[in-house]
Protein backbone atom coordinates (compact mmCIF):
# COMPACT_ATOMS: atom_id res chain seq x y z
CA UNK A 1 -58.81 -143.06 -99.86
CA UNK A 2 -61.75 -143.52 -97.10
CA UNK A 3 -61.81 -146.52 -94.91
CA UNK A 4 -64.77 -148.84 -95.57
CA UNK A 5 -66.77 -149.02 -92.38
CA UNK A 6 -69.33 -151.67 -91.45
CA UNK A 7 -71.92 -151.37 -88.55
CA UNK A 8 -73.35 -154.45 -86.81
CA UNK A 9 -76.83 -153.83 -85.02
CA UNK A 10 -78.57 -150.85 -85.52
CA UNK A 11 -80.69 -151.07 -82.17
CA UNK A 12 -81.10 -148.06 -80.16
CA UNK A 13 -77.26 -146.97 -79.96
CA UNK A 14 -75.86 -148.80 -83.17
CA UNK A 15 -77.68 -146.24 -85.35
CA UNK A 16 -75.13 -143.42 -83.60
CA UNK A 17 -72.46 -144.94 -85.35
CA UNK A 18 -74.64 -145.29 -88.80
CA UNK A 19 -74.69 -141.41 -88.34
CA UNK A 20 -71.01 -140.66 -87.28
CA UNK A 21 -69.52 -142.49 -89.82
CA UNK A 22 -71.76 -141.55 -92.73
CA UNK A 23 -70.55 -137.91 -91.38
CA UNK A 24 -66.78 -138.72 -91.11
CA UNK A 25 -64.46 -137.37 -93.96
CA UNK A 26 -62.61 -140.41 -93.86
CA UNK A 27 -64.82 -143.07 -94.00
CA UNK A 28 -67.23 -144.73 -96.48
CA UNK A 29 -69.99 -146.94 -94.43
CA UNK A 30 -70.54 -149.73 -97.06
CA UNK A 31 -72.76 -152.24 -94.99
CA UNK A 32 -75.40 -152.11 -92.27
CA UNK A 33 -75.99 -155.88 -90.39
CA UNK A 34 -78.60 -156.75 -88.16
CA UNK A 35 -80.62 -159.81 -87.59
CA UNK A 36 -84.29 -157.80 -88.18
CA UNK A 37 -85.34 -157.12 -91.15
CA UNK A 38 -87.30 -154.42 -89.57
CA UNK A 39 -84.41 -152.68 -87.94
CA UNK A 40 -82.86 -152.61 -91.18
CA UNK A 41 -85.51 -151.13 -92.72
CA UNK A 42 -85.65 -148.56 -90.32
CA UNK A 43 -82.21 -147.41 -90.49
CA UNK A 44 -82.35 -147.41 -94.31
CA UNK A 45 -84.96 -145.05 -94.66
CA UNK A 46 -83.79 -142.53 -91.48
CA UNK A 47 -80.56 -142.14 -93.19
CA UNK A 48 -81.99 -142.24 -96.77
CA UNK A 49 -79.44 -145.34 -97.42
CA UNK A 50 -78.66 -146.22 -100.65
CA UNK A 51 -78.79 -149.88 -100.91
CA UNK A 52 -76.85 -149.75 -104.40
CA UNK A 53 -73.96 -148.43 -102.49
CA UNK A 54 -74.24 -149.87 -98.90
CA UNK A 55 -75.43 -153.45 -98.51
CA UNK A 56 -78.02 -153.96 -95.86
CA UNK A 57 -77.84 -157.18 -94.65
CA UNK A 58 -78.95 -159.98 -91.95
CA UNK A 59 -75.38 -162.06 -92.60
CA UNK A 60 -72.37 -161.15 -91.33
CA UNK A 61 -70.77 -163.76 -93.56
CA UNK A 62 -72.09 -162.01 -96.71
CA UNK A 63 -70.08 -158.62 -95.23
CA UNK A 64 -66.90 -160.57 -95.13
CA UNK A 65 -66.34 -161.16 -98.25
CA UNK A 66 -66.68 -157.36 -99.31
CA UNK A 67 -62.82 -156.60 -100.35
CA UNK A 68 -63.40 -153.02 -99.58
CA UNK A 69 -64.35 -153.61 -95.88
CA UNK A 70 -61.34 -151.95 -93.58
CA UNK A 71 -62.77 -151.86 -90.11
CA UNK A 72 -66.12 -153.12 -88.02
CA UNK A 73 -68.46 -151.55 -85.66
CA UNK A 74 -70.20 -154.26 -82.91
CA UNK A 75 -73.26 -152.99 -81.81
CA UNK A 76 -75.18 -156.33 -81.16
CA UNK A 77 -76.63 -157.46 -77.61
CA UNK A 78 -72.73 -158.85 -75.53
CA UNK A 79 -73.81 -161.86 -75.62
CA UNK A 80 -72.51 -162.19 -78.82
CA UNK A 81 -69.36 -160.04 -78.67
CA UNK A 82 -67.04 -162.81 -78.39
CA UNK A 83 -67.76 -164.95 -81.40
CA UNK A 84 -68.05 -162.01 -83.65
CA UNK A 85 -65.23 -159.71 -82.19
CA UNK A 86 -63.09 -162.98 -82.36
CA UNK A 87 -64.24 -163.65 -86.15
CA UNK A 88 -63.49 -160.37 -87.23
CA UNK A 89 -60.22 -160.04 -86.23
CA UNK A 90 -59.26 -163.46 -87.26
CA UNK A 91 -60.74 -162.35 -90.84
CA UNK A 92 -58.19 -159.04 -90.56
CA UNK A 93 -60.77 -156.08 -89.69
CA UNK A 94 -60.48 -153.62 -86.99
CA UNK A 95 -62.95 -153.65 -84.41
CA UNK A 96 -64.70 -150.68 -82.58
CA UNK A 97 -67.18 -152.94 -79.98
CA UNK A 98 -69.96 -151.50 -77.82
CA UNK A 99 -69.15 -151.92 -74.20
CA UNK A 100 -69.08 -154.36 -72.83
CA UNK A 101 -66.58 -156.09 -74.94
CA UNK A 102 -67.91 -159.36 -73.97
CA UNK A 103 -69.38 -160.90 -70.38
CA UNK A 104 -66.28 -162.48 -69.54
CA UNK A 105 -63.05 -160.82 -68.26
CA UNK A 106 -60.71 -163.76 -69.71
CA UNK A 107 -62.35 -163.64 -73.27
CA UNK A 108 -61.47 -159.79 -73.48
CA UNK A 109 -58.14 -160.44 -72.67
CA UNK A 110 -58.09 -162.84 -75.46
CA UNK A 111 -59.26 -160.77 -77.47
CA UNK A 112 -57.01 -157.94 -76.64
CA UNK A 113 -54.03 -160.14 -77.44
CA UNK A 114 -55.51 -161.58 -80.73
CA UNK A 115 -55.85 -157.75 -82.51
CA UNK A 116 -52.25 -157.02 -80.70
CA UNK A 117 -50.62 -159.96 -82.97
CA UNK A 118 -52.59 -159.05 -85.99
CA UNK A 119 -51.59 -155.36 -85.12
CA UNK A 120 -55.80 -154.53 -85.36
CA UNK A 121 -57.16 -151.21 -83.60
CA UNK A 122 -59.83 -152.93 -80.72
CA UNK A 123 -61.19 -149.99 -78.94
CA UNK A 124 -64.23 -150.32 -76.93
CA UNK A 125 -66.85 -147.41 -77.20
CA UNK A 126 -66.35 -146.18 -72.90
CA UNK A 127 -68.22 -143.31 -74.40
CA UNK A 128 -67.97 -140.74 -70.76
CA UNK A 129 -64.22 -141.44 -71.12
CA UNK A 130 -64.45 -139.19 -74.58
CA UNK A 131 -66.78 -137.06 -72.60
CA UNK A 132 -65.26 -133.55 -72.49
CA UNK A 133 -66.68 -132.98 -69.35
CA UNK A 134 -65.44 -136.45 -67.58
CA UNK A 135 -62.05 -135.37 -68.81
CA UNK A 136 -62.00 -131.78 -67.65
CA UNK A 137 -62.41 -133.67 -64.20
CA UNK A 138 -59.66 -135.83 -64.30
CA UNK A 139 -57.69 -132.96 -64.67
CA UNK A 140 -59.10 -131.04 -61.48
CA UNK A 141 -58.84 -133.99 -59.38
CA UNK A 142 -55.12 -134.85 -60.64
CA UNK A 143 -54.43 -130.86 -59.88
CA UNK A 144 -55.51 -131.40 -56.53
CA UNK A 145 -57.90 -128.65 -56.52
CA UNK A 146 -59.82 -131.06 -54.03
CA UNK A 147 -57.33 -131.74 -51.43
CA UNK A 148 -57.47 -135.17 -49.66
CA UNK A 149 -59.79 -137.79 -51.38
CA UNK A 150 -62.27 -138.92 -49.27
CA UNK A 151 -64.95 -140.67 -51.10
CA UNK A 152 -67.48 -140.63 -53.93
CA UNK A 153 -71.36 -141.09 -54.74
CA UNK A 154 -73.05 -141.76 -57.64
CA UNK A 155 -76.48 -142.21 -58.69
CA UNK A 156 -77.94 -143.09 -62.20
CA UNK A 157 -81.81 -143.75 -62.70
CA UNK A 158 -84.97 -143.43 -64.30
CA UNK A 159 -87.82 -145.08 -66.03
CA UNK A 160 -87.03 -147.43 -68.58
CA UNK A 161 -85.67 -148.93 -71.16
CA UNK A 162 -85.78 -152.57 -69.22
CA UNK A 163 -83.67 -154.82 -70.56
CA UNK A 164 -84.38 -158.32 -70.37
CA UNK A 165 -80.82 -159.49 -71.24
CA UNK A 166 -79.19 -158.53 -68.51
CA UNK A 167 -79.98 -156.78 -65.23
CA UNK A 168 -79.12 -152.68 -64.12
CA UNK A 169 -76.06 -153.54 -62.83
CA UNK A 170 -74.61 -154.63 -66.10
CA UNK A 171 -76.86 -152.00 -68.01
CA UNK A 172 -75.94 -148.78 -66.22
CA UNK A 173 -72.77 -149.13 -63.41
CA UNK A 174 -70.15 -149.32 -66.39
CA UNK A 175 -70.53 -146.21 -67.17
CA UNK A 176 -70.01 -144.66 -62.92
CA UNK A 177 -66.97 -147.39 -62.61
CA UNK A 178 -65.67 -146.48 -65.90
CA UNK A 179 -65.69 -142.38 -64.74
CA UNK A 180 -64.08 -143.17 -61.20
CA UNK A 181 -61.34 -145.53 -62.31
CA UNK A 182 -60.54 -142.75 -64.49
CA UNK A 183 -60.70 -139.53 -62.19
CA UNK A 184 -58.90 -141.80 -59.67
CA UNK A 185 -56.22 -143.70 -62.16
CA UNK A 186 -56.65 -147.22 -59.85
CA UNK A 187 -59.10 -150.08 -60.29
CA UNK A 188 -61.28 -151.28 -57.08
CA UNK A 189 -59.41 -154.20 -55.28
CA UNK A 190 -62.90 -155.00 -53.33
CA UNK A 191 -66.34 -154.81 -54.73
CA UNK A 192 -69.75 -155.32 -52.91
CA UNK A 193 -73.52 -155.09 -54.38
CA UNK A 194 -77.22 -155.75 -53.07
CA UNK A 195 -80.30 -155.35 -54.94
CA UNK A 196 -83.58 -155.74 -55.39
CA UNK A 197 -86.01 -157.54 -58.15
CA UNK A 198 -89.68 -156.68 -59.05
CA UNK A 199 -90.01 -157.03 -62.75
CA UNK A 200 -88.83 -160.36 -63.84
CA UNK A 201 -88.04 -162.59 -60.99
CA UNK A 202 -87.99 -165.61 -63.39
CA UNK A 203 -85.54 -164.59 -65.88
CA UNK A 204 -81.48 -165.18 -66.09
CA UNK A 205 -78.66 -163.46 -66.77
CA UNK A 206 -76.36 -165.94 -69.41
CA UNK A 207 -73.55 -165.47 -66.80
CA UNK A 208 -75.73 -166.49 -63.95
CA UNK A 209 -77.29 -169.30 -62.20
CA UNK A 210 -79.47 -168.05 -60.22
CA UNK A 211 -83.12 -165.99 -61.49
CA UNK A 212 -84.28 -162.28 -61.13
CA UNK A 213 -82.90 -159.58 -63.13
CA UNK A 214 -82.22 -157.45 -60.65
CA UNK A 215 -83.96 -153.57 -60.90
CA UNK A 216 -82.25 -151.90 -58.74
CA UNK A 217 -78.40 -152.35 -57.08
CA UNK A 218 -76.21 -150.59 -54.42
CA UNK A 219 -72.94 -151.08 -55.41
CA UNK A 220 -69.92 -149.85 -53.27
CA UNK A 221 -66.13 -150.16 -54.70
CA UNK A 222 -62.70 -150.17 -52.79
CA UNK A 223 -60.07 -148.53 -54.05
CA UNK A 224 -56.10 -149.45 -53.12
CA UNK A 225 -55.77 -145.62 -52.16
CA UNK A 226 -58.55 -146.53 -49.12
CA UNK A 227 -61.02 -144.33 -51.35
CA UNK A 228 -64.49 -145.89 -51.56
CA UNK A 229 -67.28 -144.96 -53.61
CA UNK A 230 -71.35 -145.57 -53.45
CA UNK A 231 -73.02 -146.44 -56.61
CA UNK A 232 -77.24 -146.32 -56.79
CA UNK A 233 -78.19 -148.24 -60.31
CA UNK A 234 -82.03 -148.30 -61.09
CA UNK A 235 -84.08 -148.51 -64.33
CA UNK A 236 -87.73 -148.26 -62.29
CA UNK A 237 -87.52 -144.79 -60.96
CA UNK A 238 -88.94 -142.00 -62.89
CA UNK A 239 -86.31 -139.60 -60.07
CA UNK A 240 -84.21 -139.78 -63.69
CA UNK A 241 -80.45 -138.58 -62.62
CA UNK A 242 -77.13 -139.21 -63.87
CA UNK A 243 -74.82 -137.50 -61.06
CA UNK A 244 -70.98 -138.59 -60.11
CA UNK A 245 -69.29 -136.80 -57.17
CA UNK A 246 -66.34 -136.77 -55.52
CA UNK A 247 -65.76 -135.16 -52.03
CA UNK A 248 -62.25 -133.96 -51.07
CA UNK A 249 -61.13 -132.25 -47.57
CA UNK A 250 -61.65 -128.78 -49.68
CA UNK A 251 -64.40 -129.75 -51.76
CA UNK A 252 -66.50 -131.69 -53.91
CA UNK A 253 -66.71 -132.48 -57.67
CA UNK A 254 -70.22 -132.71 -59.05
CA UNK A 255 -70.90 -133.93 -62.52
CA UNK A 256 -74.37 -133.85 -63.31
CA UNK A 257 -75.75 -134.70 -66.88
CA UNK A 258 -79.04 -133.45 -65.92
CA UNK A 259 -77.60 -130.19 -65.51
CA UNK A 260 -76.94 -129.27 -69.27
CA UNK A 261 -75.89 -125.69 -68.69
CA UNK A 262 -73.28 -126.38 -65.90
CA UNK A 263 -72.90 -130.29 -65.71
CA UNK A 264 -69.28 -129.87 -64.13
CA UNK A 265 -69.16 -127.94 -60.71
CA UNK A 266 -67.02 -127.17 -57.26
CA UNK A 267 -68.76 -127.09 -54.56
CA UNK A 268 -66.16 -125.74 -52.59
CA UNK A 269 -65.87 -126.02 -48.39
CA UNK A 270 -64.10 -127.47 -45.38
CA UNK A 271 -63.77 -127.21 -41.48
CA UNK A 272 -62.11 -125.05 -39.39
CA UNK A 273 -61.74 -126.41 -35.54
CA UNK A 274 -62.12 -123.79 -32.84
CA UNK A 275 -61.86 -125.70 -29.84
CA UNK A 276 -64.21 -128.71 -29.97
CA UNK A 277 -66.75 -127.44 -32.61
CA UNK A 278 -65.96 -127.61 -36.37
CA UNK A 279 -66.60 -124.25 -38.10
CA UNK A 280 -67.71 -124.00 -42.24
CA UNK A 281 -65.15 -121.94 -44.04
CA UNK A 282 -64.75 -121.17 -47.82
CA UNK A 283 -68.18 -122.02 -48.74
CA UNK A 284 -68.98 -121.32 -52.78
CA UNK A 285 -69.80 -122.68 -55.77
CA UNK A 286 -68.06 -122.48 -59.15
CA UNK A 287 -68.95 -123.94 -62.41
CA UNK A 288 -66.46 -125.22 -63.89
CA UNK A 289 -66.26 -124.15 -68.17
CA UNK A 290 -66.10 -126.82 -70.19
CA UNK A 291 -66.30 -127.29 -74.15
CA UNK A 292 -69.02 -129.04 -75.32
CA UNK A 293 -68.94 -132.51 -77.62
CA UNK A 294 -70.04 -134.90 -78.71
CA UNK A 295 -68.38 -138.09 -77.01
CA UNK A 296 -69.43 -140.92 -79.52
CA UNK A 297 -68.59 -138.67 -82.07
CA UNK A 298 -64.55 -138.83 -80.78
CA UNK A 299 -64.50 -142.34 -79.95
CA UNK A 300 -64.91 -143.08 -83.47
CA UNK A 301 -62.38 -140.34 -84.49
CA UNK A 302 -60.35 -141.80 -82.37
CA UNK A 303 -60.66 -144.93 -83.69
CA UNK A 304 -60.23 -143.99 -87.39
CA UNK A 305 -56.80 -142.16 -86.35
CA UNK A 306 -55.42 -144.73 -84.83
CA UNK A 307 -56.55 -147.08 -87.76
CA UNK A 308 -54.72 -144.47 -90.03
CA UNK A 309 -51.77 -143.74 -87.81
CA UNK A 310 -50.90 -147.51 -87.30
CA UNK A 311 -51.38 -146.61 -83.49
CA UNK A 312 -52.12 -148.93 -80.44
CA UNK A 313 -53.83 -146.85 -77.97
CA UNK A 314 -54.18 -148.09 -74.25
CA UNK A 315 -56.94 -145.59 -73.69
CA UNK A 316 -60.17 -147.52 -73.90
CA UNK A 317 -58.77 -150.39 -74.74
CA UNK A 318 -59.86 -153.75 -74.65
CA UNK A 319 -57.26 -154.53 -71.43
CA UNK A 320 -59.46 -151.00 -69.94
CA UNK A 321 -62.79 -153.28 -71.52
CA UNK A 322 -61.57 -156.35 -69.59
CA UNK A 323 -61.06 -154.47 -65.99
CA UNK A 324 -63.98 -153.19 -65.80
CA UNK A 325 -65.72 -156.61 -67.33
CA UNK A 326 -63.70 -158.25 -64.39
CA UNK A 327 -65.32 -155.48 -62.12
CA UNK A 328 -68.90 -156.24 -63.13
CA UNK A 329 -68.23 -159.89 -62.56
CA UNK A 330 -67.32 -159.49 -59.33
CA UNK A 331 -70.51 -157.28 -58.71
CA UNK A 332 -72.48 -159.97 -59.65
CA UNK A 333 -71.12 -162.80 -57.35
CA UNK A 334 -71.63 -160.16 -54.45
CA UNK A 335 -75.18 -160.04 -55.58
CA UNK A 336 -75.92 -163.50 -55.75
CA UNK A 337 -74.32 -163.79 -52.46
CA UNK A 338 -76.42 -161.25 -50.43
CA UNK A 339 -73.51 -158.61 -50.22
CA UNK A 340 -70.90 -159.78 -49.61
CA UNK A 341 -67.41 -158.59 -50.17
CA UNK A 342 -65.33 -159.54 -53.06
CA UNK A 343 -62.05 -159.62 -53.39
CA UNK A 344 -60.57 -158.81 -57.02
């Protein structure tokens, strides 16, 4: 028997999960939601849908009442996450939600504890943290193949999409905060951004009061271990990278999406004191092997599995959703206040 899958938004991402689960062996997708008729459309006729046997629809509430419906995909804009999510579980369907789970750290949590009592899978699609690559790192860094800890950098930019629901921080630095709470197994204790605004200075953010979505942002997080990291967010630069390091006393970590043949390497190196001067030693570089995958492809694996299993799985969870949620709401305050330093 297959699970009956429904997908909510077909935008940009929420056709990926149209694809993976009209691919997986253990699911049936038997509706397709979204509030455009054209978007609908669209995803009906890439997939060659057929609408005898999977109901394309612009109500939710006519999806609800299918008695074959097992779980729920959430791919709309986060604004609405909450009331959906919320309704969902309440109506007794697992829920796979696109990160963010919702704009507010306290509504995940409530959320988290509402599919815990129902005993509901709610795993929230953290797609690097299925990323065979961002797990091949945790396990250098845990192995210690880096020495000492000393700090990270990260940089992710380029030109376009612009979103005019929220700003780049909340577009892009999930992803970076998501990787480095990971590879370091903490959560930052002090946050602090600064940004700047040049394409809509007049628009706000629905968890903001003040205007300008914000196009590019300089985050920095502080970690309990004293580790700190740099983040560079920016959607108006056509300099398009997506790079995540972390330096040790013996080397450095590099992951760099750009780099599609060797996205995970050591750059390997430290200092040798001869009297006052520091001297190079053990300089190389060596890529690191990884097996390729496709990460959205084994978050909703995962998330069948664990349907199937009757397993509650911590790993991208929505308590994981709600820290970093709580994160990004920090990073905001700091922006609005200039830079300065919050304390989480």
């Amino acid at each position: 028997m297959k699970l009956g899958v429904a997908v909510l938004g077909v935008g940009r991402w929420g056709v990926h999960f149209v694809r993976n689960f009209l691919e997986h062996p253990q699911t049936e997708l038997i509706a397709v939601v979204d509030s455009y008729e054209d978007s609908l459309t669209r995803c009906q006729e890439r997939f060659d849908l057929n609408s005898n046997k999977v109901l394309l629809t612009t109500h939710w509430e006519k999806v609800k009442r299918l008695t074959n419906l097992d779980a729920v995909v959430v791919a709309t804009p986060a604004t609405t996450h909450y009331s959906i999510i919320q309704d969902a579980l309440q109506s007794g369907y697992h829920v796979l939600a696109e990160k963010p789970l919702t704009l507010d750290p306290a509504e995940c949590l409530e959320l988290t504890e509402l599919a815990r009592s129902k005993n509901l899978q709610l795993l929230v699609d953290h797609t690097y943290l299925f990323n065979s690559t961002v797990t091949k790192g945790q396990e250098i860094i845990a192995a210690k193949e880096l020495g000492d800890l000393r700090y990270g950098y990260a940089t992710r930019t380029h030109l376009s999409p612009v979103r005019q629901d929220v700003d780049a921080l909340w577009d892009l630095a999930i992803h970076d905060i998501a990787i480095f709470n990971y590879w370091l197994g903490e959560s930052p204790i002090q946050v602090q951004a600064k940004g700047q605004t040049w394409l809509q200075k007049n628009s706000v953010m629905p968890i903001s009061s003040q205007p300008g979505l914000a196009d590019m942002v300089w985050v920095t997080l502080y970690y309990p271990s004293g580790f700190q990291t740099h983040i560079h967010l920016c959607w108006l630069n056509p300099d398009k990278q997506r790079r995540l390091c972390v330096v040790g006393s013996q080397g450095t970590l590099i992951f760099d999406e750009m780099a599609q043949e060797t996205p995970l390497t050591i750059q390997q190196g430290y200092f040798a004191q001869e009297g006052e001067n520091f001297i190079p030693q053990g300089q190389s570089r060596r890529a690191i092997d990884v097996e390729k995958n496709e990460p959205l492809s084994q978050v909703c694996d995962r998330f069948i599995q664990n349907i199937l299993a009757n397993k509650q799985d911590n790993f991208s969870s929505g308590k994981v959703g709600a820290e970093l949620v709580k994160v990004l709401r920090a990073l905001t305050t700091s922006l609005e206040q200039q830079g300065n330093i919050i304390n989480l």
